[in-house]
PDB file of N, CA and C in Angstrom:
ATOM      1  N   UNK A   1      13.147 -37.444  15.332  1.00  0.00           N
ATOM      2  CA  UNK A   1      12.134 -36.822  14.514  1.00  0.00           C
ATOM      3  C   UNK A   1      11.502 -35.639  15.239  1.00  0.00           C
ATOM      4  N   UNK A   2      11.528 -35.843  16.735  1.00  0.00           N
ATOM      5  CA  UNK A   2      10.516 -34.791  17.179  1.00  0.00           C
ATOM      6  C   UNK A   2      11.665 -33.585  17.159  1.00  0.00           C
ATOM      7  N   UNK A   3      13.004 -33.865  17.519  1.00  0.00           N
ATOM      8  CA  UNK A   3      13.895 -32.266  17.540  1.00  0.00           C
ATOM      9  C   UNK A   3      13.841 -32.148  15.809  1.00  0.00           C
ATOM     10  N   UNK A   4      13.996 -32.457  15.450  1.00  0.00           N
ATOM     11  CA  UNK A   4      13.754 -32.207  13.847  1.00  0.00           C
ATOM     12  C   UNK A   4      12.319 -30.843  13.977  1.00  0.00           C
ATOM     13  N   UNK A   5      11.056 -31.163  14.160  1.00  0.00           N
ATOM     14  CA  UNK A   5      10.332 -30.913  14.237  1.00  0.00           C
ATOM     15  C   UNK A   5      10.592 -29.289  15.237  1.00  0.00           C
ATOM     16  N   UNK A   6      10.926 -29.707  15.708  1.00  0.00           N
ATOM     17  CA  UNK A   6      11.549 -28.671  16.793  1.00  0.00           C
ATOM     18  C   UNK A   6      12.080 -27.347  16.235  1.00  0.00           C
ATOM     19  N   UNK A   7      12.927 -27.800  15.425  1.00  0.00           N
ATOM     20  CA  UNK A   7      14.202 -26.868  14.776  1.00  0.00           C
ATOM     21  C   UNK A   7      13.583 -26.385  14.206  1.00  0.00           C
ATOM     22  N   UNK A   8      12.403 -26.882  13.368  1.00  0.00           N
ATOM     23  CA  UNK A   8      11.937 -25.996  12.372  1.00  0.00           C
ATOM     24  C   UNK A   8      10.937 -25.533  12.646  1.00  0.00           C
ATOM     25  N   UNK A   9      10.359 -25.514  13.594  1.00  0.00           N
ATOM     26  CA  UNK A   9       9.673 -24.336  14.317  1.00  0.00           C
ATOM     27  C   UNK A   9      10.197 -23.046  14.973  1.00  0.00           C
ATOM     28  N   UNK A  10      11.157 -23.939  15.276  1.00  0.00           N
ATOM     29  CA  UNK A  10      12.121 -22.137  15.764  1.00  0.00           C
ATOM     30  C   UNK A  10      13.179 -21.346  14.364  1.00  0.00           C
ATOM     31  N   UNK A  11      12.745 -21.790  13.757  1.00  0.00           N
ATOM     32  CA  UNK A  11      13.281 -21.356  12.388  1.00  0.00           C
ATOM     33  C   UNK A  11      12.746 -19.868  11.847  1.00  0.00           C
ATOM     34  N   UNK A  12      13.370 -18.969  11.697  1.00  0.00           N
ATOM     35  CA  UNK A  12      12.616 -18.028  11.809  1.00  0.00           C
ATOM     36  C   UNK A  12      13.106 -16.951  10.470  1.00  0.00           C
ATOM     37  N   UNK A  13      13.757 -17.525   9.495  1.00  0.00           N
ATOM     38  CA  UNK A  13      14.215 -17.278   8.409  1.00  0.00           C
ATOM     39  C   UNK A  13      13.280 -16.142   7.301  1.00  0.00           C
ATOM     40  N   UNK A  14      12.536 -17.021   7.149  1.00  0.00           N
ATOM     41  CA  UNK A  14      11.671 -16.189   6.156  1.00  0.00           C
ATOM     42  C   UNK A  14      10.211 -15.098   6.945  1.00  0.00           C
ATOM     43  N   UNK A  15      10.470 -15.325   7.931  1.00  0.00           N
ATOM     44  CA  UNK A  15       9.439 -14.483   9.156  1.00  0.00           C
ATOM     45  C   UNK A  15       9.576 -12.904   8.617  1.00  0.00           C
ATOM     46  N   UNK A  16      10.681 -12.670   8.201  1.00  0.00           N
ATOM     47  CA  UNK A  16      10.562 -10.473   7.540  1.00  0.00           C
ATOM     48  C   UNK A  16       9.984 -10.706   6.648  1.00  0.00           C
ATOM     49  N   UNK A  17      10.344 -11.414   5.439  1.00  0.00           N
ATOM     50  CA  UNK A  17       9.433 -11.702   3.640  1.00  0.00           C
ATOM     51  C   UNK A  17       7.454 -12.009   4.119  1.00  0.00           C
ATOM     52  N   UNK A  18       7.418 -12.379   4.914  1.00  0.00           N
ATOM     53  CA  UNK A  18       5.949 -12.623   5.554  1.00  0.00           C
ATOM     54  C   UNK A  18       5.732 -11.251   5.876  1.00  0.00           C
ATOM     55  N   UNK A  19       6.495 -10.787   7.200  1.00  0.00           N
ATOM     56  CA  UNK A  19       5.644  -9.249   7.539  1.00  0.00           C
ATOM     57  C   UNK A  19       5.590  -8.436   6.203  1.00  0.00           C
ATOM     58  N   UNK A  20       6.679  -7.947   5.964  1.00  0.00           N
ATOM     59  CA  UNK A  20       6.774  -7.054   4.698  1.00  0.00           C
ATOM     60  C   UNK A  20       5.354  -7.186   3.591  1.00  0.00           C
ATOM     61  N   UNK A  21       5.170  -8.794   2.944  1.00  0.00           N
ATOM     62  CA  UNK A  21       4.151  -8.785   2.365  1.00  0.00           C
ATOM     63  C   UNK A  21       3.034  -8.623   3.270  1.00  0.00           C
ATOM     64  N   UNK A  22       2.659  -8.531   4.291  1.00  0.00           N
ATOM     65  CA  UNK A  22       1.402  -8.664   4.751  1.00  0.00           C
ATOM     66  C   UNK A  22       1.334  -6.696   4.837  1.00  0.00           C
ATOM     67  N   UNK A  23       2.124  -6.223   5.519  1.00  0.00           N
ATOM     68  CA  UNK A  23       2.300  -4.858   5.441  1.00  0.00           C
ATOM     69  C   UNK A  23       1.954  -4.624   4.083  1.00  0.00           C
ATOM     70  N   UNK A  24       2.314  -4.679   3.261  1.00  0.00           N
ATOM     71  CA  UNK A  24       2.141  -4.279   2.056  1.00  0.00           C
ATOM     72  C   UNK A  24       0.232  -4.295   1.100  1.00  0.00           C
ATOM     73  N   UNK A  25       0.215  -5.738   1.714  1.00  0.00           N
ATOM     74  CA  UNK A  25      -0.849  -6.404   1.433  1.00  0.00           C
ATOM     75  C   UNK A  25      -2.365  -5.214   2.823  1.00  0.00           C
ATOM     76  N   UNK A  26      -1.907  -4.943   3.874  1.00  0.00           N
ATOM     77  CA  UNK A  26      -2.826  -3.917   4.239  1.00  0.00           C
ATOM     78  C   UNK A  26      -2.640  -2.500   3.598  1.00  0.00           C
ATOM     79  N   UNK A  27      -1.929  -2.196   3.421  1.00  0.00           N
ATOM     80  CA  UNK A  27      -1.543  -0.716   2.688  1.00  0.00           C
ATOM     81  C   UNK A  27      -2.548  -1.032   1.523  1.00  0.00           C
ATOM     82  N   UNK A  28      -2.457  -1.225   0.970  1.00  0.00           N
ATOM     83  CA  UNK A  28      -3.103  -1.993  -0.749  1.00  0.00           C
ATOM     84  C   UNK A  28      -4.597  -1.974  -0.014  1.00  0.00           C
ATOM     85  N   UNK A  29      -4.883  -3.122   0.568  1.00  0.00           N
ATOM     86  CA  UNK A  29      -6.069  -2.463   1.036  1.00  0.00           C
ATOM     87  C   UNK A  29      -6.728  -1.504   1.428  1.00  0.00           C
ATOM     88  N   UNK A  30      -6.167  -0.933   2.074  1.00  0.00           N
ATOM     89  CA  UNK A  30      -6.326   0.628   2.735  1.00  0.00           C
ATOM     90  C   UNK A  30      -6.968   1.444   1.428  1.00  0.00           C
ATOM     91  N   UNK A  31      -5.846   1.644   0.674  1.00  0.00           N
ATOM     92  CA  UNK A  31      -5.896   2.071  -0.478  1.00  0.00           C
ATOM     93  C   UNK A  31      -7.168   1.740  -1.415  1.00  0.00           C
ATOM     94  N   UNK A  32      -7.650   0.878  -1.565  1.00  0.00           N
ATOM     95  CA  UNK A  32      -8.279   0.282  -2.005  1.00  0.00           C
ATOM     96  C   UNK A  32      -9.625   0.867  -1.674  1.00  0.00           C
ATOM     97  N   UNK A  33      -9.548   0.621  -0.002  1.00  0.00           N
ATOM     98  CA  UNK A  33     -11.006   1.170   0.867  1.00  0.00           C
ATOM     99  C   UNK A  33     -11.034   2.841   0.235  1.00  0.00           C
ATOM    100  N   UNK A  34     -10.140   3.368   0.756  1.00  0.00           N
ATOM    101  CA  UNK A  34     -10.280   4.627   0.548  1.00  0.00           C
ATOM    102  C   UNK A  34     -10.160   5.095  -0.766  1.00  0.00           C
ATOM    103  N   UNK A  35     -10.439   4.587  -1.806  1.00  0.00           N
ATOM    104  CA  UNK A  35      -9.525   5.472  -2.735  1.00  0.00           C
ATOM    105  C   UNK A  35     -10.356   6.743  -3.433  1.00  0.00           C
ATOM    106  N   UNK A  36     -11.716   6.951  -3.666  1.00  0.00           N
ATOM    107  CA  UNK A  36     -12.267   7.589  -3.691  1.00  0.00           C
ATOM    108  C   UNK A  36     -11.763   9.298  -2.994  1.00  0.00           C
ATOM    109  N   UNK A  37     -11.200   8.977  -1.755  1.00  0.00           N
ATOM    110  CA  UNK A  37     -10.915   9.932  -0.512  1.00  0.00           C
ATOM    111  C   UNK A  37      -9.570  10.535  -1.171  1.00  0.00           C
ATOM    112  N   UNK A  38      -8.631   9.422  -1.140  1.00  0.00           N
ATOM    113  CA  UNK A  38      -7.091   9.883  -1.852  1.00  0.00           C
ATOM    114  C   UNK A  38      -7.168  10.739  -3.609  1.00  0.00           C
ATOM    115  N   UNK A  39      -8.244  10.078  -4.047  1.00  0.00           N
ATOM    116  CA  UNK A  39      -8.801  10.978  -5.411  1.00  0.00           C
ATOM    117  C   UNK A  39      -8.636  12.168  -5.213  1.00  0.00           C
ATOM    118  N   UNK A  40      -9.559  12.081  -4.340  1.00  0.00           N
ATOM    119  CA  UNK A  40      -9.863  13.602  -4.019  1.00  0.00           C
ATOM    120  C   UNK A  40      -9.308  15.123  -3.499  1.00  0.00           C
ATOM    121  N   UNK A  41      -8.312  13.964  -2.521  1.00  0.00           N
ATOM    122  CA  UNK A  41      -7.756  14.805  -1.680  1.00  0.00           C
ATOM    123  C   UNK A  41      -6.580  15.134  -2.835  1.00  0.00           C
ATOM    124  N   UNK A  42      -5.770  14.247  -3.730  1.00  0.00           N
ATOM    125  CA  UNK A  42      -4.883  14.414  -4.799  1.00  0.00           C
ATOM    126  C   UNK A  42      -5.365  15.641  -5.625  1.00  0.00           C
ATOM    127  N   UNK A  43      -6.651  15.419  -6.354  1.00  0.00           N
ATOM    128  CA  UNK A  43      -7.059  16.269  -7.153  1.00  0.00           C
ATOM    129  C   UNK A  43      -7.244  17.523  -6.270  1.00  0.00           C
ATOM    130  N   UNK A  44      -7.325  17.872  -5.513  1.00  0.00           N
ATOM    131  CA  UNK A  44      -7.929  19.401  -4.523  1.00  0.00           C
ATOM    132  C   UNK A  44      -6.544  19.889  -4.753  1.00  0.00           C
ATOM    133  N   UNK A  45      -5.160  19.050  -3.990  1.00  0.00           N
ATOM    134  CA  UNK A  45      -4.050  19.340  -3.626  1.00  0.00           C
ATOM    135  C   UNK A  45      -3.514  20.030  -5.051  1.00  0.00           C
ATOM    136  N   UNK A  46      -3.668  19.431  -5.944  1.00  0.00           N
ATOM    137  CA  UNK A  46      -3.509  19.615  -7.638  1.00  0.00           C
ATOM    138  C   UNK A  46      -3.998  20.719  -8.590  1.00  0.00           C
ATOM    139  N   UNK A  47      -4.974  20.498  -8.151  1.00  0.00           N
ATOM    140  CA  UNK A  47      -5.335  21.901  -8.356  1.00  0.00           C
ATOM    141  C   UNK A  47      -5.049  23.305  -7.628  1.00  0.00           C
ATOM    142  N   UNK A  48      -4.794  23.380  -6.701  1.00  0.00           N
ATOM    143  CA  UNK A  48      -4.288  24.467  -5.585  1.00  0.00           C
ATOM    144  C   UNK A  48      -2.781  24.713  -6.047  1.00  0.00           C
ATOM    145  N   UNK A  49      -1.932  23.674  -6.624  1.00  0.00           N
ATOM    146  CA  UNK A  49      -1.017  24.064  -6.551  1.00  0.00           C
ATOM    147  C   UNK A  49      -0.671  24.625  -8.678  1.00  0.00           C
ATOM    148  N   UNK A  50      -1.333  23.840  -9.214  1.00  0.00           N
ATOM    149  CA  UNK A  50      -1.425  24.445 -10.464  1.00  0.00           C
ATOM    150  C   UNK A  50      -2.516  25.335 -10.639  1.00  0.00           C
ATOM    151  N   UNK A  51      -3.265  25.956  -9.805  1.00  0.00           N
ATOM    152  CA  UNK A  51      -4.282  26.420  -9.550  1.00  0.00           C
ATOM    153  C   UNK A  51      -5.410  26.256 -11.261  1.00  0.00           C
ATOM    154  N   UNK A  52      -5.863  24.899 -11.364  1.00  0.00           N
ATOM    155  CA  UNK A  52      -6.945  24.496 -11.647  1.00  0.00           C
ATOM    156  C   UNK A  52      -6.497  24.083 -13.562  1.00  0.00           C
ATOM    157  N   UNK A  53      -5.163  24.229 -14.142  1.00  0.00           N
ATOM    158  CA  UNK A  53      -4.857  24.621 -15.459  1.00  0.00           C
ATOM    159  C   UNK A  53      -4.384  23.095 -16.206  1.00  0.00           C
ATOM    160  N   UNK A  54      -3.632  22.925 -14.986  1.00  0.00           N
ATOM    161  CA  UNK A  54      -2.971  21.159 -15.488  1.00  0.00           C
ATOM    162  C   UNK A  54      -4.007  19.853 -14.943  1.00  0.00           C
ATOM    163  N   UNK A  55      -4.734  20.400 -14.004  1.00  0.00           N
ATOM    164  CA  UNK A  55      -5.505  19.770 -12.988  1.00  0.00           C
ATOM    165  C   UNK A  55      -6.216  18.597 -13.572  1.00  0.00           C
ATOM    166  N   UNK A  56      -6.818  19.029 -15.219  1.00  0.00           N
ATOM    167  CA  UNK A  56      -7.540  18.239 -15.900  1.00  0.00           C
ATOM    168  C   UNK A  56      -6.312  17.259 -16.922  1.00  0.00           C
ATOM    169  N   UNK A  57      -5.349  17.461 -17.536  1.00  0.00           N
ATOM    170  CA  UNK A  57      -4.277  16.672 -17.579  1.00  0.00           C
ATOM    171  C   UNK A  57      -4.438  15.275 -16.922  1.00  0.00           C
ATOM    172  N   UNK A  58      -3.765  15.932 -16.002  1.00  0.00           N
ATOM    173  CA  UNK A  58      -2.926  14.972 -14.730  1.00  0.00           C
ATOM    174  C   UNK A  58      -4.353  14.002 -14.119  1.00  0.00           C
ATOM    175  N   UNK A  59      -5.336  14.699 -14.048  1.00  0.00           N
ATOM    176  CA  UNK A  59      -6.175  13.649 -13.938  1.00  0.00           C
ATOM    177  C   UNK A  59      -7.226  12.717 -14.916  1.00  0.00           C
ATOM    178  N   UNK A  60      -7.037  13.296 -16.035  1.00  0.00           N
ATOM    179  CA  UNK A  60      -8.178  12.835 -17.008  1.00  0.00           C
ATOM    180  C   UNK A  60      -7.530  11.107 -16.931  1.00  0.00           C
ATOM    181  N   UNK A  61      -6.109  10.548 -16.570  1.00  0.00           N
ATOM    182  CA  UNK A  61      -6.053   9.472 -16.847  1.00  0.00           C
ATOM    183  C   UNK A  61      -6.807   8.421 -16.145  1.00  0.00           C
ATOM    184  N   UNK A  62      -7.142   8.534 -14.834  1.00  0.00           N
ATOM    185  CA  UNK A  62      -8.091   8.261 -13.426  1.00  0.00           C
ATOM    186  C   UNK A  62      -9.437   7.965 -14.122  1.00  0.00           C
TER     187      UNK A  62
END
């Protein structure tokens, strides 16, 4: 019972599906914290490059 116990501690199978979601799961947060900032910085970038015409478009959905 105890190598039983053993084995499946060194089991290390599903250990990437864990990082990946947790990575994912801080990004999302991040996002989350900041998003106000990424608004912004989107809409500035958006406007500069359509210089100010589509700007309200592309963001009225926000």
């Amino acid at each position: 019972m105890l190598s039983l116990m053993k084995n499946f501690i060194k089991e290390e199978d599903g250990m990437g599906t864990v990082e990946i979601v947790i990575i994912v799961a801080v990004l999302v947060a991040i996002a989350l914290i900041f998003r106000k900032a990424i608004y912004n910085f989107v809409k500035e970038i958006v406007g500069k490059i359509f210089n100010d015409g589509v700007k309200d478009e592309v963001t009225e959905g926000l």
